[in-house]
C-alpha atoms as a PDB file:
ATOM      1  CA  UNK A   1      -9.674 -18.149 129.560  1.00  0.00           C
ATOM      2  CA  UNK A   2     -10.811 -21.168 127.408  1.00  0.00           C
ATOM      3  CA  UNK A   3     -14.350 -19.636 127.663  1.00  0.00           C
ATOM      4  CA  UNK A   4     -12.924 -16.624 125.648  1.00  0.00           C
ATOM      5  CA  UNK A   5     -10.817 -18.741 123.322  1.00  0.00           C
ATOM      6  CA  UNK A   6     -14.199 -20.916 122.369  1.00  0.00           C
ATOM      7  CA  UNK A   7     -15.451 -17.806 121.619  1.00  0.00           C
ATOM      8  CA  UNK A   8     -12.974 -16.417 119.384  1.00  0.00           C
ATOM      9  CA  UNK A   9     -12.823 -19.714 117.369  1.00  0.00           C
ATOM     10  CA  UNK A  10     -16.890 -19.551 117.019  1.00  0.00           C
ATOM     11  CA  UNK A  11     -16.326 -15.659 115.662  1.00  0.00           C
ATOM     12  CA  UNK A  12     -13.777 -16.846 113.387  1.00  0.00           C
ATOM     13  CA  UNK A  13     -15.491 -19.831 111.813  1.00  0.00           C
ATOM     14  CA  UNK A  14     -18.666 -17.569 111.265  1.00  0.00           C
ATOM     15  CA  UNK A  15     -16.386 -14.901 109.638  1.00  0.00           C
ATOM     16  CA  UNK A  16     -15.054 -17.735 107.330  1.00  0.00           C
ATOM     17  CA  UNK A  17     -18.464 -19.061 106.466  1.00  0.00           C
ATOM     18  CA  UNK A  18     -19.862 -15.238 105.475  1.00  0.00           C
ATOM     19  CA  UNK A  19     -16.795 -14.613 103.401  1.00  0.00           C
ATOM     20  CA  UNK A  20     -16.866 -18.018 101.407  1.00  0.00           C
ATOM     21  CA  UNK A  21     -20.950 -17.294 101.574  1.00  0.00           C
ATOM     22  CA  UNK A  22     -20.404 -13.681  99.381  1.00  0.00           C
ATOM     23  CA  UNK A  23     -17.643 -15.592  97.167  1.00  0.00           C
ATOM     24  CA  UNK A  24     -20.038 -18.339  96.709  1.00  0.00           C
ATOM     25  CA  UNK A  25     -22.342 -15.608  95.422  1.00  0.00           C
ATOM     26  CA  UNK A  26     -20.332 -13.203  93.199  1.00  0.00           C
ATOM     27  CA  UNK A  27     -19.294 -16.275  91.523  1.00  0.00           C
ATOM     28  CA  UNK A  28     -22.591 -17.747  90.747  1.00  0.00           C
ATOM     29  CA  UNK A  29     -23.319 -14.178  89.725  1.00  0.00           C
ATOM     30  CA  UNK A  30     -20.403 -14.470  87.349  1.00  0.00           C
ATOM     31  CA  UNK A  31     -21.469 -17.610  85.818  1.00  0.00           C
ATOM     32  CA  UNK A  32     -25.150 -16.379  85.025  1.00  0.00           C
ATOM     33  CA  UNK A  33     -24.254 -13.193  83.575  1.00  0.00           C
ATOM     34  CA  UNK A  34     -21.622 -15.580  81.416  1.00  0.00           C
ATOM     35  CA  UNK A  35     -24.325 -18.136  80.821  1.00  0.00           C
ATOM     36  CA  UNK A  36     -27.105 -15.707  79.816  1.00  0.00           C
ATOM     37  CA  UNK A  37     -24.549 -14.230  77.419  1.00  0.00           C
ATOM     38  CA  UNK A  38     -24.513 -17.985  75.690  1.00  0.00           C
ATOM     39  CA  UNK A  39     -27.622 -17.836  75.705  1.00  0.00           C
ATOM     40  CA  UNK A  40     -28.878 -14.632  73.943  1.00  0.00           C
ATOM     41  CA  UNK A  41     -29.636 -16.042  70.605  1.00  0.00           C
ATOM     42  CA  UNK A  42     -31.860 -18.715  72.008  1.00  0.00           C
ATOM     43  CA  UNK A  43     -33.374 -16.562  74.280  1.00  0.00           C
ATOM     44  CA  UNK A  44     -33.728 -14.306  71.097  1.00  0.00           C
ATOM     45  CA  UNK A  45     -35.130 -16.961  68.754  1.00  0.00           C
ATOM     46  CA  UNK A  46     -38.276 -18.016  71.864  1.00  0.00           C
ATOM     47  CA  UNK A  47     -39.317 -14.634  72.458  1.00  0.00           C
ATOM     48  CA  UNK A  48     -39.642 -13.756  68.861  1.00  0.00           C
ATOM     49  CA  UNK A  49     -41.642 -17.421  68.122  1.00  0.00           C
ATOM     50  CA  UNK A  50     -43.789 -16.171  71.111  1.00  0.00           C
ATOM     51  CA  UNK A  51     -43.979 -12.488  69.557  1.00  0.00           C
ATOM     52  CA  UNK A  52     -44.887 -14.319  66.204  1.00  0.00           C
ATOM     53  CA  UNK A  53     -48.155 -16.649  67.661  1.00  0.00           C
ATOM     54  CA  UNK A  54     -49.136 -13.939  69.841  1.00  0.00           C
ATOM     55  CA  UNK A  55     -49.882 -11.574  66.690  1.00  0.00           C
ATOM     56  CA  UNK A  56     -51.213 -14.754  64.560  1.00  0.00           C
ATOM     57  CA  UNK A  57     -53.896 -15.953  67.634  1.00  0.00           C
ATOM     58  CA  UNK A  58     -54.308 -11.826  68.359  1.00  0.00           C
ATOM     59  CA  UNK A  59     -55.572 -11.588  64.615  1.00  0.00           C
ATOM     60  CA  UNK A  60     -57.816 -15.408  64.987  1.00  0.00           C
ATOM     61  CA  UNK A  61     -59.617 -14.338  67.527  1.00  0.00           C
ATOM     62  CA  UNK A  62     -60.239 -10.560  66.202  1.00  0.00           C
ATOM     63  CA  UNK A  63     -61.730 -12.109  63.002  1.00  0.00           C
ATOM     64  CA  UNK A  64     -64.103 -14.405  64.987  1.00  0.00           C
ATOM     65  CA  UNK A  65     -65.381 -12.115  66.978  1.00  0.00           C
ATOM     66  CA  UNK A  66     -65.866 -10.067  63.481  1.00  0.00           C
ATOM     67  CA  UNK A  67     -67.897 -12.546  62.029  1.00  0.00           C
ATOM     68  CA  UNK A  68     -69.786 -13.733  65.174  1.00  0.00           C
ATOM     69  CA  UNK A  69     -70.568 -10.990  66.565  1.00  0.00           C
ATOM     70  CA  UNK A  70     -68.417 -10.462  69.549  1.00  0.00           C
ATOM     71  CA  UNK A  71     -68.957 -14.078  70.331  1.00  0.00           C
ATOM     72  CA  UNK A  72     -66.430 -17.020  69.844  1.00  0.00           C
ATOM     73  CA  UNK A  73     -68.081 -18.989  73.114  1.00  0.00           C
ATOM     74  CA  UNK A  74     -71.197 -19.294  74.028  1.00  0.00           C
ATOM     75  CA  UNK A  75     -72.808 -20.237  77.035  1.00  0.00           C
ATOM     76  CA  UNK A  76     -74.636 -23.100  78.396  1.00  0.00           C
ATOM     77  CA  UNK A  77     -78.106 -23.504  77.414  1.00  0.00           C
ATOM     78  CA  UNK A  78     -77.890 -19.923  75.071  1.00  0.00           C
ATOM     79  CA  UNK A  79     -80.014 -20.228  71.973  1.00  0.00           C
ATOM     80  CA  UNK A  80     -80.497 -16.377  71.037  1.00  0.00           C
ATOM     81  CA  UNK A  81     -78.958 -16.891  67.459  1.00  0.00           C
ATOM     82  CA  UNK A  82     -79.685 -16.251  63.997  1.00  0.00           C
ATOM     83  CA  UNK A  83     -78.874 -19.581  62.296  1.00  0.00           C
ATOM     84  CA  UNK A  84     -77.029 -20.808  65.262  1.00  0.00           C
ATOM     85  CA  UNK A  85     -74.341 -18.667  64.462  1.00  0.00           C
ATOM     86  CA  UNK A  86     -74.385 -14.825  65.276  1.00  0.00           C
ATOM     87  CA  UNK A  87     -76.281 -13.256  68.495  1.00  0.00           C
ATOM     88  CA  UNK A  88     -79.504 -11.362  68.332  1.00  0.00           C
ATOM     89  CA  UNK A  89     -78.363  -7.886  69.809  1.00  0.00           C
ATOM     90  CA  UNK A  90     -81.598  -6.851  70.697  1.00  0.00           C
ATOM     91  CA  UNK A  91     -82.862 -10.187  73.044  1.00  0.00           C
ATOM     92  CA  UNK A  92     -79.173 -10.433  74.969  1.00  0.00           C
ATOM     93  CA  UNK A  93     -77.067  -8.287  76.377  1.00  0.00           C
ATOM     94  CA  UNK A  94     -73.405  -8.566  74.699  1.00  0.00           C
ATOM     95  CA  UNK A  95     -71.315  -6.964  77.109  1.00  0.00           C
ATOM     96  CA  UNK A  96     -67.645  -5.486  75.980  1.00  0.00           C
ATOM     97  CA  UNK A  97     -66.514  -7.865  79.474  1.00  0.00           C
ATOM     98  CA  UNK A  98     -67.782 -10.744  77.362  1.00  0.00           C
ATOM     99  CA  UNK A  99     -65.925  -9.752  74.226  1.00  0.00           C
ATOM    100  CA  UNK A 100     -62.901  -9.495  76.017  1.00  0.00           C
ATOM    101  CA  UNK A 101     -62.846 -12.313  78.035  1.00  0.00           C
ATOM    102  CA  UNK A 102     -63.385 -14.631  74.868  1.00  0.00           C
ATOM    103  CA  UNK A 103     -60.626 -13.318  72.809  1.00  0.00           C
ATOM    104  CA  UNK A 104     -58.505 -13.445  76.049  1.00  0.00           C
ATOM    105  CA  UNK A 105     -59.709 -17.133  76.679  1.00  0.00           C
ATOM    106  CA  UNK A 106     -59.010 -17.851  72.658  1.00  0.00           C
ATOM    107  CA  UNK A 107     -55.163 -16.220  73.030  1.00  0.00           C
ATOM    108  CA  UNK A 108     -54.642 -18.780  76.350  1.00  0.00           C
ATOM    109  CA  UNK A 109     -55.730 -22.013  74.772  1.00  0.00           C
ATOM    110  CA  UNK A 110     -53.759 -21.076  71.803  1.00  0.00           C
ATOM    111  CA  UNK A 111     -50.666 -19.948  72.477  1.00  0.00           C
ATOM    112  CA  UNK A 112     -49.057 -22.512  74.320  1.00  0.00           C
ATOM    113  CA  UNK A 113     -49.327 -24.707  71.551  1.00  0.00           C
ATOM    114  CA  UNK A 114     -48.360 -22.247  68.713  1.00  0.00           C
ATOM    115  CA  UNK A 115     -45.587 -21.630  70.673  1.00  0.00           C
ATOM    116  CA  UNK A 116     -43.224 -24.989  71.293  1.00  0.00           C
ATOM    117  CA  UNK A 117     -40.499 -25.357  70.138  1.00  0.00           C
ATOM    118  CA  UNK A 118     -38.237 -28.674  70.093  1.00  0.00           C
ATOM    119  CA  UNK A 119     -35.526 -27.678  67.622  1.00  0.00           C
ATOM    120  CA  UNK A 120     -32.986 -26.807  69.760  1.00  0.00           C
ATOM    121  CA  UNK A 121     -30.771 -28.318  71.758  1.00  0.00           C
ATOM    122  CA  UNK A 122     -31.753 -26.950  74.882  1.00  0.00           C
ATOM    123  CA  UNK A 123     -34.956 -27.725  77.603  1.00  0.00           C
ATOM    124  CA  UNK A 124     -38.230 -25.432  77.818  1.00  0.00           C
ATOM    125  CA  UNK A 125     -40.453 -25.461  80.293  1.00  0.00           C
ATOM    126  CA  UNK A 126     -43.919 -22.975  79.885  1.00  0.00           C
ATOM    127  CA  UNK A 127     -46.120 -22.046  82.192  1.00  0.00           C
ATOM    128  CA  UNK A 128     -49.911 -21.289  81.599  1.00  0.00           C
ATOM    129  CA  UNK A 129     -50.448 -17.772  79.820  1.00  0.00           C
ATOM    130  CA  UNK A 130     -53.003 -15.310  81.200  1.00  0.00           C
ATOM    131  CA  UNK A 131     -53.747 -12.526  79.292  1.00  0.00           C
ATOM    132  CA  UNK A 132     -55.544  -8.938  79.848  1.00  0.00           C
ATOM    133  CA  UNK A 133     -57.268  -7.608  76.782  1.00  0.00           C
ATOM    134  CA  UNK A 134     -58.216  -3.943  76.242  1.00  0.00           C
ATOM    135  CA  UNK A 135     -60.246  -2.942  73.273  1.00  0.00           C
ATOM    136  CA  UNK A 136     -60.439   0.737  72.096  1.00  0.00           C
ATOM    137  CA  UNK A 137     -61.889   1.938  69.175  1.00  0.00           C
ATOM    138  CA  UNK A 138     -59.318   1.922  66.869  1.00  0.00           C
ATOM    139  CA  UNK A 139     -56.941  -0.625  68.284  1.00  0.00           C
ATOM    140  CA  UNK A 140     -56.898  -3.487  70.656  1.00  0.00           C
ATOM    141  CA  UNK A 141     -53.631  -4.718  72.861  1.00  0.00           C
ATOM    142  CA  UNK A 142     -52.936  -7.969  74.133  1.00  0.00           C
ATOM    143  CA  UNK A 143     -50.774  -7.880  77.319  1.00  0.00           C
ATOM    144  CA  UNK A 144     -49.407 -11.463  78.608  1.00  0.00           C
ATOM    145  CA  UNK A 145     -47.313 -13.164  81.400  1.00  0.00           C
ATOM    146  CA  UNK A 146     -46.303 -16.477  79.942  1.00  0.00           C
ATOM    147  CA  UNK A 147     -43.278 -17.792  82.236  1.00  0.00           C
ATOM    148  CA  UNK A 148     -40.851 -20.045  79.770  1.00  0.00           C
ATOM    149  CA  UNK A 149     -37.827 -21.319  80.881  1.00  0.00           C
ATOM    150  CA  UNK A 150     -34.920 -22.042  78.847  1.00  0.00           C
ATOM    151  CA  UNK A 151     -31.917 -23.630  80.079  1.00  0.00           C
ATOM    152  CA  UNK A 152     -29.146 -25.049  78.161  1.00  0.00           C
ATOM    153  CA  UNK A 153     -25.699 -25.793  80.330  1.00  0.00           C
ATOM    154  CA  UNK A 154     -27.357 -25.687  83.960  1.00  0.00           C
ATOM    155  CA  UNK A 155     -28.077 -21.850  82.873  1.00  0.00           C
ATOM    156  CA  UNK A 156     -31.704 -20.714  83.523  1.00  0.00           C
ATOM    157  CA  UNK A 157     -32.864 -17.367  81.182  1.00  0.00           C
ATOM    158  CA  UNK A 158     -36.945 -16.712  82.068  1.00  0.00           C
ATOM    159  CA  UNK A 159     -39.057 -15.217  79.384  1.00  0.00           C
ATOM    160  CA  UNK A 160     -42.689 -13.679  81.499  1.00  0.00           C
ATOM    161  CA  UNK A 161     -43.989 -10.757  79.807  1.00  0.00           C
ATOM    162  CA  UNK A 162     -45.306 -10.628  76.131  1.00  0.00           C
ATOM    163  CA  UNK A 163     -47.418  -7.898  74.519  1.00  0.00           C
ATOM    164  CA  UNK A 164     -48.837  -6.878  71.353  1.00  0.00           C
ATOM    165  CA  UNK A 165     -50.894  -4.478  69.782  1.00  0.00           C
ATOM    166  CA  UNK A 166     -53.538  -4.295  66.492  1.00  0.00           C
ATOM    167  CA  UNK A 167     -54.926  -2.223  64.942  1.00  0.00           C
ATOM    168  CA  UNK A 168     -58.929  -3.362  64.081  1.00  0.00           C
ATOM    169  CA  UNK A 169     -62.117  -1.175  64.261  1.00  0.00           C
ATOM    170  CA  UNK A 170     -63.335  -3.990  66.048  1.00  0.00           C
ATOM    171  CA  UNK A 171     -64.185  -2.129  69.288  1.00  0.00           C
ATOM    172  CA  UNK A 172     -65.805   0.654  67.266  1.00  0.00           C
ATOM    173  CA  UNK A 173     -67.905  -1.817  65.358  1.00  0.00           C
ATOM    174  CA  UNK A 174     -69.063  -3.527  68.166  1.00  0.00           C
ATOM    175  CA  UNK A 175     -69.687  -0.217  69.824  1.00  0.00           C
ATOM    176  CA  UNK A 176     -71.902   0.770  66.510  1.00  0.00           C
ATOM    177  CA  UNK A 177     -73.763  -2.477  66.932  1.00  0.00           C
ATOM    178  CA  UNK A 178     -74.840  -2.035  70.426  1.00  0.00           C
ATOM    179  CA  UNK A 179     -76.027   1.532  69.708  1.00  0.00           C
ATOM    180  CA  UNK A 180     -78.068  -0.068  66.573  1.00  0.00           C
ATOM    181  CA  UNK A 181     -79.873  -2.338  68.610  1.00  0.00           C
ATOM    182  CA  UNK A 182     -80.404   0.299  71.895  1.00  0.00           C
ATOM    183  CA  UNK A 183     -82.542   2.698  69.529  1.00  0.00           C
ATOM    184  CA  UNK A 184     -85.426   0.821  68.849  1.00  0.00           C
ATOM    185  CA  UNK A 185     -84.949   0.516  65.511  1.00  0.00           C
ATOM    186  CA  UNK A 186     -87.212  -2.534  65.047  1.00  0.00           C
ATOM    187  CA  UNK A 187     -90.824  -0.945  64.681  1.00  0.00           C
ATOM    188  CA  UNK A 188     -93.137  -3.616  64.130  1.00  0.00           C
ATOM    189  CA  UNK A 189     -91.007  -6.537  63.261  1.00  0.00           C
ATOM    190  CA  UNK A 190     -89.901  -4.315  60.986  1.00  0.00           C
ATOM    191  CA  UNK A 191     -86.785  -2.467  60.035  1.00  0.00           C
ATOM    192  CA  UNK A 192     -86.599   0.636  60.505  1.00  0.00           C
ATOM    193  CA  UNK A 193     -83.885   1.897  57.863  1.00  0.00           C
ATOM    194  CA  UNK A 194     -83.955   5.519  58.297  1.00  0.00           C
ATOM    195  CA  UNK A 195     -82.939   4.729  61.986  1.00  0.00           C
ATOM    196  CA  UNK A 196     -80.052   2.431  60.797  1.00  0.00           C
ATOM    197  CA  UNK A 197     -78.731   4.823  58.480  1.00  0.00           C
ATOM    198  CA  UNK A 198     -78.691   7.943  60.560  1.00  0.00           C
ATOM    199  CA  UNK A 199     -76.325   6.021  63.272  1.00  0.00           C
ATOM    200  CA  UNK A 200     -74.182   4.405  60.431  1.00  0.00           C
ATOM    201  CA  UNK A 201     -73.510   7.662  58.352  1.00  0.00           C
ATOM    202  CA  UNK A 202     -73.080   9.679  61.401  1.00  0.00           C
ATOM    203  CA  UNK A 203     -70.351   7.076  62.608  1.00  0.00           C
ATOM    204  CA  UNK A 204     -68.855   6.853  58.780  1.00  0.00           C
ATOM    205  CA  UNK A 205     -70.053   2.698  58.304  1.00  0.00           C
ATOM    206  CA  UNK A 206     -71.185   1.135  55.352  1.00  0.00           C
ATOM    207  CA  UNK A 207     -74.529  -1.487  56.402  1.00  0.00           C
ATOM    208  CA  UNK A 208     -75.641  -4.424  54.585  1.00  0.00           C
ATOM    209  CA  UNK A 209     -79.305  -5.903  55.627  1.00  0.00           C
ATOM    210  CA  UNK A 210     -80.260  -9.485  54.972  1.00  0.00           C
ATOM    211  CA  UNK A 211     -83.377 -10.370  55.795  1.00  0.00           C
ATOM    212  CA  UNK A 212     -84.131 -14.066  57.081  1.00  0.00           C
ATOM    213  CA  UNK A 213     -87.644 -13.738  57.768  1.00  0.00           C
ATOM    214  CA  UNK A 214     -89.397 -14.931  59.871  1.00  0.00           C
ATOM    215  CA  UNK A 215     -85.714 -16.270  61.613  1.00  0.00           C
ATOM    216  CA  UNK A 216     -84.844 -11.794  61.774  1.00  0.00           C
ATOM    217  CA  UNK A 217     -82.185  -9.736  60.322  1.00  0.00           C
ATOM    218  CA  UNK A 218     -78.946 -10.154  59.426  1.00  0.00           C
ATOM    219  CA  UNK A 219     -76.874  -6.639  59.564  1.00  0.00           C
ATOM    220  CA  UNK A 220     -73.286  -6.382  58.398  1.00  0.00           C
ATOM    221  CA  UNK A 221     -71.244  -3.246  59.553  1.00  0.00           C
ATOM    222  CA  UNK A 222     -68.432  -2.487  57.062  1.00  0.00           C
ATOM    223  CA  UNK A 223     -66.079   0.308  57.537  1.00  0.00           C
ATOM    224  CA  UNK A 224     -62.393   1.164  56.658  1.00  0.00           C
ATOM    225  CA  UNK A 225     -59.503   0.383  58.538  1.00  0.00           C
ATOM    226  CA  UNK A 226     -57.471   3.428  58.785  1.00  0.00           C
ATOM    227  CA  UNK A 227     -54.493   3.934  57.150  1.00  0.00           C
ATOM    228  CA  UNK A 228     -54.894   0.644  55.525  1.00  0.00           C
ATOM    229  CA  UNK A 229     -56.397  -0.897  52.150  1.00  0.00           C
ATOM    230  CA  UNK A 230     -59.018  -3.183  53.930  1.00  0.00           C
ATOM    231  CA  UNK A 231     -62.444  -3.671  55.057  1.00  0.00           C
ATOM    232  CA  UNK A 232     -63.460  -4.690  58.506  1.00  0.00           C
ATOM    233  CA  UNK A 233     -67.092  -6.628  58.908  1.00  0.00           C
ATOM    234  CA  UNK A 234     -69.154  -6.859  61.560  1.00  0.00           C
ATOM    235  CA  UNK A 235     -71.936  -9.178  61.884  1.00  0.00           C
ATOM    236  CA  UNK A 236     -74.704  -9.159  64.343  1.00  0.00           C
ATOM    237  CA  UNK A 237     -78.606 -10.155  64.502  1.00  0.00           C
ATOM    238  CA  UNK A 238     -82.315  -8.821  65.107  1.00  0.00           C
ATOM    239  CA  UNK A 239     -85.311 -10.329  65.942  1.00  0.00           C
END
């Protein structure tokens, strides 16, 4: 008989604990959704500061690789440049996986930084971004997990996921470039400009040459960004 009471008090106390367990719960649940609700215009003001430096370090890094010619970091012992500054196309192979792994590597040393903020009176914590680039021809987007949290009261909101798109011919540009230097258009140490300007008016791009001789050439791609008042420039080198 007192074997069957014990077990009726152990069935009871584990009832009580479950119940108090879910109360424990829903009321925690109560106090986020309450807490979050405080929160919403600081959780507002972050994102859009995040939004903000994403688009400013997006538009950086497009314009170096512009002028550089896909390249903001170069690699140990590489020495294939015209001046030190832009690549030689046509003695290294400038892969699209290069170009976007340096503008992804410029947007996640940048935009921790760009992105603190100590004005309000509440704590952040940020995690390291990582990025994934894709580049078309027209456009290129940024995608972004950057963990921040933000707490203010013992309340906890997480910002993760930031994106952003551009538009920039850089893709195309650097897809003109690579077909420049693939078709031989060097004869001789020489330029051949009939070449050049068969692929540039086919693909609707405007081409300045400057020749450094004997150090090679220096070839500027210029074409229109559409639906926009503004020239895009792409520089790259052959030797």
């Amino acid at each position: 008989m007192s074997n069957k009471k014990g077990q009726l008090t152990l069935f009871i106390i584990l009832g009580i604990l479950i119940i108090a367990t879910v109360l424990l719960v829903l009321y925690l649940n109560k106090q986020t959704l309450l807490g979050n609700s405080q929160l919403q215009p600081q959780v507002q003001s972050i994102n859009g500061l995040v939004l903000e430096c994403l688009e400013k370090i997006t538009g950086e890094s497009v314009n170096l690789s512009l002028s550089s010619g896909g390249i903001i970091y170069e690699e140990k012992n590489e020495t294939l440049f015209l001046n030190g500054l832009i690549p030689y196309y046509n003695l290294q192979n400038i892969s699209e996986e290069r170009l976007k792994n340096n503008i992804r590597d410029y947007i996640d040393s940048n935009l921790a930084d760009c992105s603190q903020d100590n004005k309000g009176d509440y704590l952040i914590s940020y995690e390291t971004p990582k990025s994934n680039v894709e580049i078309e021809q027209e456009y290129i987007l940024i995608e972004t997990y950057f963990p921040i949290a933000i707490e203010i009261e013992e309340t906890t909101s997480l910002l993760e996921d930031f994106s952003f798109e551009m538009n920039t011919n850089l893709g195309y540009l650097f897809e003109s470039a690579k077909i420049i230097s693939e078709n031989n258009v060097l004869k001789e140490e020489s330029l051949c400009l009939s070449c050049v300007d068969q692929i540039t008016i086919d693909r609707e791009i405007l081409t300045s040459i400057t020749n450094f001789s004997p150090n090679g050439l220096l070839i500027i791609l210029n074409k229109e960004l559409n639906n926009k008042k503004r020239i895009e420039s792409f520089a790259f080198a052959l030797k």
